[in-house]
N, C-alpha and C. Protein backbone atom coordinates (compact mmCIF):
# COMPACT_ATOMS: atom_id res chain seq x y z
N UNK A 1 122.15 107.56 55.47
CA UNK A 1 121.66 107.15 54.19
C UNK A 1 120.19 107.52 54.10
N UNK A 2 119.95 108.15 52.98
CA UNK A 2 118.41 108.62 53.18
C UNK A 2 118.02 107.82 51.85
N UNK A 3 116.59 107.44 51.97
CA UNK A 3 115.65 106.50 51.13
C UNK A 3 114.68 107.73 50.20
N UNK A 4 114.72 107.25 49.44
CA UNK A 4 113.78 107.89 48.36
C UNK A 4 112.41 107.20 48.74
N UNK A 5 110.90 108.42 48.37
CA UNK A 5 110.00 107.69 48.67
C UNK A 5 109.36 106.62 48.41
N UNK A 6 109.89 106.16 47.06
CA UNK A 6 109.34 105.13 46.06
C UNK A 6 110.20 103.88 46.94
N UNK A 7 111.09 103.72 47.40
CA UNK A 7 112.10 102.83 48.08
C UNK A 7 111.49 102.66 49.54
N UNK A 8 110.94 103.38 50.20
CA UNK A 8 110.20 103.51 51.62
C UNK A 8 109.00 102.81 51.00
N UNK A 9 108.15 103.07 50.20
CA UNK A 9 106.98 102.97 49.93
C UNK A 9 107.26 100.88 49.29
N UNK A 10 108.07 100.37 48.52
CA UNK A 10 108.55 99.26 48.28
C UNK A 10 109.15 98.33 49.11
N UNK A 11 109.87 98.88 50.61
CA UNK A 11 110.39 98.05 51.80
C UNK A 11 108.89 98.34 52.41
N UNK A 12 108.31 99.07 52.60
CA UNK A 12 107.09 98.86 53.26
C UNK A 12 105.92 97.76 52.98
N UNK A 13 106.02 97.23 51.54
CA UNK A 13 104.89 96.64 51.15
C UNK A 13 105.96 95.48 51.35
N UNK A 14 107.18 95.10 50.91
CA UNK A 14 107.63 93.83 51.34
C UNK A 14 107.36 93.37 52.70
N UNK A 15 107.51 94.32 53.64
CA UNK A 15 107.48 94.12 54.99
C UNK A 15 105.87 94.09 55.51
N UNK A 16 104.78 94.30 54.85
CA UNK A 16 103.10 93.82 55.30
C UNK A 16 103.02 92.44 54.45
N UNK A 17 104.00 91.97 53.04
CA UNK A 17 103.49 90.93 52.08
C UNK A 17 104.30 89.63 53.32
N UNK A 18 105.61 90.09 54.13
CA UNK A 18 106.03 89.44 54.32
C UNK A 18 105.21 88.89 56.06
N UNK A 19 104.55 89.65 56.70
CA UNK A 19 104.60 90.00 57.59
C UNK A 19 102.73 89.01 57.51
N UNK A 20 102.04 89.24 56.25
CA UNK A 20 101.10 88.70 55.86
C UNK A 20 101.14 87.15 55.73
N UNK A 21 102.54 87.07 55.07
CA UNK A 21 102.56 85.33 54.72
C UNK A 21 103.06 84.62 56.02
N UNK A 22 103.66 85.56 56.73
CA UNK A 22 103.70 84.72 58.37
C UNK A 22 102.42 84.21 59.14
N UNK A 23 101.65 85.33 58.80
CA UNK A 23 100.32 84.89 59.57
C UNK A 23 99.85 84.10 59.14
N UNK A 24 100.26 83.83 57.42
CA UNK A 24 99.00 82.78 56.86
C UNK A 24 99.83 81.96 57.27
N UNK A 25 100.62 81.40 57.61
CA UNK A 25 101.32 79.68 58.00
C UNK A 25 101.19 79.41 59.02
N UNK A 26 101.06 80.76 59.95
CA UNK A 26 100.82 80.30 61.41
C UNK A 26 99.15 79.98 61.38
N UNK A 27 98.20 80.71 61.13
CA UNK A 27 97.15 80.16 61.14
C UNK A 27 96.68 78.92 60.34
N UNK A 28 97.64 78.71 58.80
CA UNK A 28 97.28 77.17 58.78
C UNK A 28 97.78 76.22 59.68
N UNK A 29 99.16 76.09 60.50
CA UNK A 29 99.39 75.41 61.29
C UNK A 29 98.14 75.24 62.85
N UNK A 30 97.78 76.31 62.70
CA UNK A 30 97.16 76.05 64.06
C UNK A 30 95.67 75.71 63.42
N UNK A 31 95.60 75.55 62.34
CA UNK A 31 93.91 74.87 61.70
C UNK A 31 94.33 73.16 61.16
N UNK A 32 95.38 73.45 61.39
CA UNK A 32 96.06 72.02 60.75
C UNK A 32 96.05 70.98 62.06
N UNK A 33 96.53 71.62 63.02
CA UNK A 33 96.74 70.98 64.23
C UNK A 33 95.34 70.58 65.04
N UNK A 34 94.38 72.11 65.16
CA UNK A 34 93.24 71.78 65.19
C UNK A 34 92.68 70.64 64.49
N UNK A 35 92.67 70.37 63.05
CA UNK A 35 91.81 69.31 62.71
C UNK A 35 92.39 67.69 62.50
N UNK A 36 93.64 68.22 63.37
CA UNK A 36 94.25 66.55 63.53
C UNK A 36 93.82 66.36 65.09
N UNK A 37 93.73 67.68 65.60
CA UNK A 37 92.47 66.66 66.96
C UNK A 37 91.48 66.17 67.19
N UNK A 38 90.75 66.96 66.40
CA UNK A 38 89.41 66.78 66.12
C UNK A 38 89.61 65.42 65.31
N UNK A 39 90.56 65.14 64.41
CA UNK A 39 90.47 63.98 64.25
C UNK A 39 90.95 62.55 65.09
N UNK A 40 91.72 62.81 65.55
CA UNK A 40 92.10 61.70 66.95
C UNK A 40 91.12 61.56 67.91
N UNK A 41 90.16 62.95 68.18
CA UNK A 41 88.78 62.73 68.91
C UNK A 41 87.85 61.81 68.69
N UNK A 42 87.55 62.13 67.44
CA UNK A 42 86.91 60.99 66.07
C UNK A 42 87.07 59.86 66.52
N UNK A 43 88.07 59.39 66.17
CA UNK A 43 88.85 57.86 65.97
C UNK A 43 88.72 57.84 67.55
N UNK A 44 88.68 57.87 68.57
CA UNK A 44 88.60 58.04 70.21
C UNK A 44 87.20 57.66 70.37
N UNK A 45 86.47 58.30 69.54
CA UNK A 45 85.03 58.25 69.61
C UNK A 45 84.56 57.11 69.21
N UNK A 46 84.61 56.49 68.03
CA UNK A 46 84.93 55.44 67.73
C UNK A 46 84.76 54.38 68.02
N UNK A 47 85.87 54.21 68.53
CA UNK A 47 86.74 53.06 69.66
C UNK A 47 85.71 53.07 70.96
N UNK A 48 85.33 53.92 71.21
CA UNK A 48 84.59 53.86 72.51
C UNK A 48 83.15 53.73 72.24
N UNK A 49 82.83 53.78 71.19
CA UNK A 49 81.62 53.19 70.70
C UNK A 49 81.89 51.43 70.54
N UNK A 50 82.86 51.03 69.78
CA UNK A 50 82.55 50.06 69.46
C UNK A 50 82.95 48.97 70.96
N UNK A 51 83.52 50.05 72.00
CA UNK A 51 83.60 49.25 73.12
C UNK A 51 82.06 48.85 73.79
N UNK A 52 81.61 49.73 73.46
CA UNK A 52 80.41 50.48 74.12
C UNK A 52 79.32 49.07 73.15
N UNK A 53 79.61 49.01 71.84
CA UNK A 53 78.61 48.17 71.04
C UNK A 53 78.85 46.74 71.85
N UNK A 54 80.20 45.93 72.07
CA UNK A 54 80.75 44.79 72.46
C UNK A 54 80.46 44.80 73.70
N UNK A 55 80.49 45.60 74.29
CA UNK A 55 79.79 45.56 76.35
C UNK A 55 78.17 45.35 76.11
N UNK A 56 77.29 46.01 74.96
CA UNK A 56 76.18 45.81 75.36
C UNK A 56 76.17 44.79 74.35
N UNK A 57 76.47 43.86 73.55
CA UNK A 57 76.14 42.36 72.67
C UNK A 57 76.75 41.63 74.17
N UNK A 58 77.47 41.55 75.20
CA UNK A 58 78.19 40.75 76.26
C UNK A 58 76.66 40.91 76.94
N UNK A 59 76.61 41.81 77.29
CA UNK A 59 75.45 42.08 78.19
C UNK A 59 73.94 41.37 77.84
N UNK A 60 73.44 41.33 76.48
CA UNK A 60 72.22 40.86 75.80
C UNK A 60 73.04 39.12 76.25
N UNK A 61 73.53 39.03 76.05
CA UNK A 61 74.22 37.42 76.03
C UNK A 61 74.24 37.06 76.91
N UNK A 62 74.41 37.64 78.04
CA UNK A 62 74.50 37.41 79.72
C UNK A 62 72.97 37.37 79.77
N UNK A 63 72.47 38.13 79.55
CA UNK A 63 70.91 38.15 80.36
C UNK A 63 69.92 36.95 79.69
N UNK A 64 70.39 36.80 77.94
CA UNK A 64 69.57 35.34 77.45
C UNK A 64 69.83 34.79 78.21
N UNK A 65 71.21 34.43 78.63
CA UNK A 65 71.61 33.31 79.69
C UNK A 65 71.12 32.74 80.93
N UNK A 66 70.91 34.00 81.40
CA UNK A 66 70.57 34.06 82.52
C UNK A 66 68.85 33.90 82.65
N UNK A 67 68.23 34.15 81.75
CA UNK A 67 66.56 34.04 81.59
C UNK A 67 66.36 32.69 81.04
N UNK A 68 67.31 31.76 80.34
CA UNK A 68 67.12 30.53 80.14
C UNK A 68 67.67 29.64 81.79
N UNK A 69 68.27 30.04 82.33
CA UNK A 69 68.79 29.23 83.72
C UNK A 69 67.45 29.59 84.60
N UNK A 70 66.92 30.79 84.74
CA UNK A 70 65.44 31.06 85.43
C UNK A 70 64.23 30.56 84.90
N UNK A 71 64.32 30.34 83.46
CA UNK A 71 63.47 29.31 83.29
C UNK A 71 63.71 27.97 83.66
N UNK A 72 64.68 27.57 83.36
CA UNK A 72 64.73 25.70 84.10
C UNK A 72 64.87 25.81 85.16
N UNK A 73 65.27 26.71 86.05
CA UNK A 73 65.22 26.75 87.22
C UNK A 73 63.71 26.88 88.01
N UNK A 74 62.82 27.97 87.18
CA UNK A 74 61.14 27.79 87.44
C UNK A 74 60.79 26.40 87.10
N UNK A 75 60.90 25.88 86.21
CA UNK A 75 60.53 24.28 85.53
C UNK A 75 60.80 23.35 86.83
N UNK A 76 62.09 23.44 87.51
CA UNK A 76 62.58 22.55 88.89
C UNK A 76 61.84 22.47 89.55
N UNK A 77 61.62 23.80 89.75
CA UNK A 77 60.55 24.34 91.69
C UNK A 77 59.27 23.96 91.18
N UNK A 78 58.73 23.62 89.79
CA UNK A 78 57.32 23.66 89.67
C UNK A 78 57.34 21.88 89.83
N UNK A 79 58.39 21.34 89.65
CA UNK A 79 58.35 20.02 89.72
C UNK A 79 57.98 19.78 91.17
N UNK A 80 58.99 20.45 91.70
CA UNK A 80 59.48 19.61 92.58
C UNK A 80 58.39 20.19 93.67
N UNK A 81 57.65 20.83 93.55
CA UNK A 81 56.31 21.65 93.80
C UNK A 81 55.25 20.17 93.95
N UNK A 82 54.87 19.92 92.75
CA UNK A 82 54.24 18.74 92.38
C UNK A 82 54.69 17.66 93.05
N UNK A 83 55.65 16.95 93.12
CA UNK A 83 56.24 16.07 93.51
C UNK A 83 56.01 16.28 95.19
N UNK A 84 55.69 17.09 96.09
CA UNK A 84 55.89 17.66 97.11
C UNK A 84 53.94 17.52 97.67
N UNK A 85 53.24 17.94 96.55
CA UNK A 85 52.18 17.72 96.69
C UNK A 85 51.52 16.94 96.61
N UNK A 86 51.97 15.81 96.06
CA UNK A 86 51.31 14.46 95.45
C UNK A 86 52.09 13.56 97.45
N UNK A 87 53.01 13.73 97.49
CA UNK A 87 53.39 13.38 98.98
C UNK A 87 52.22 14.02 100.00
N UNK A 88 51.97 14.78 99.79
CA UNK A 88 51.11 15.39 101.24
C UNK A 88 50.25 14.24 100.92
């Protein structure tokens, strides 16, 4: 069976239009996929910030704590300092 040129020249352009719209779906899929990681990264990021915010408000809370027990605890020894000296 032989093709006329106008018929070669018409399966040819179907076959680059078709051959074109493959690529465009594959490259939106793989920009699609890309920016659903980039978005799960995000949201990852996130989360590990706000772990990151709640460890250091634990941490500020621990150390008031701990600088109010070293103060009454200085307040004790200064007593009991006094109390120690008034004996001699």
């Amino acid at each position: 069976m032989s093709y006329t040129w106008p018929e070669v020249i018409f399966f040819l352009g179907v076959l680059i239009l078709v051959t074109f719209l493959i690529s465009v779906f594959t490259v939106g899929m793989f920009e699609s996929r890309k920016s659903m990681r980039q978005a799960d990264a995000a949201e990852e990021l996130r989360g590990l910030v706000e772990r990151f915010e709640e460890l250091a408000r634990s941490t500020v809370e621990t150390q008031e704590r701990m600088a109010a027990e070293l103060a009454e605890l200085r307040s004790r020894t200064e007593s009991i300092e006094r109390i120690l000296r008034t004996v001699e």
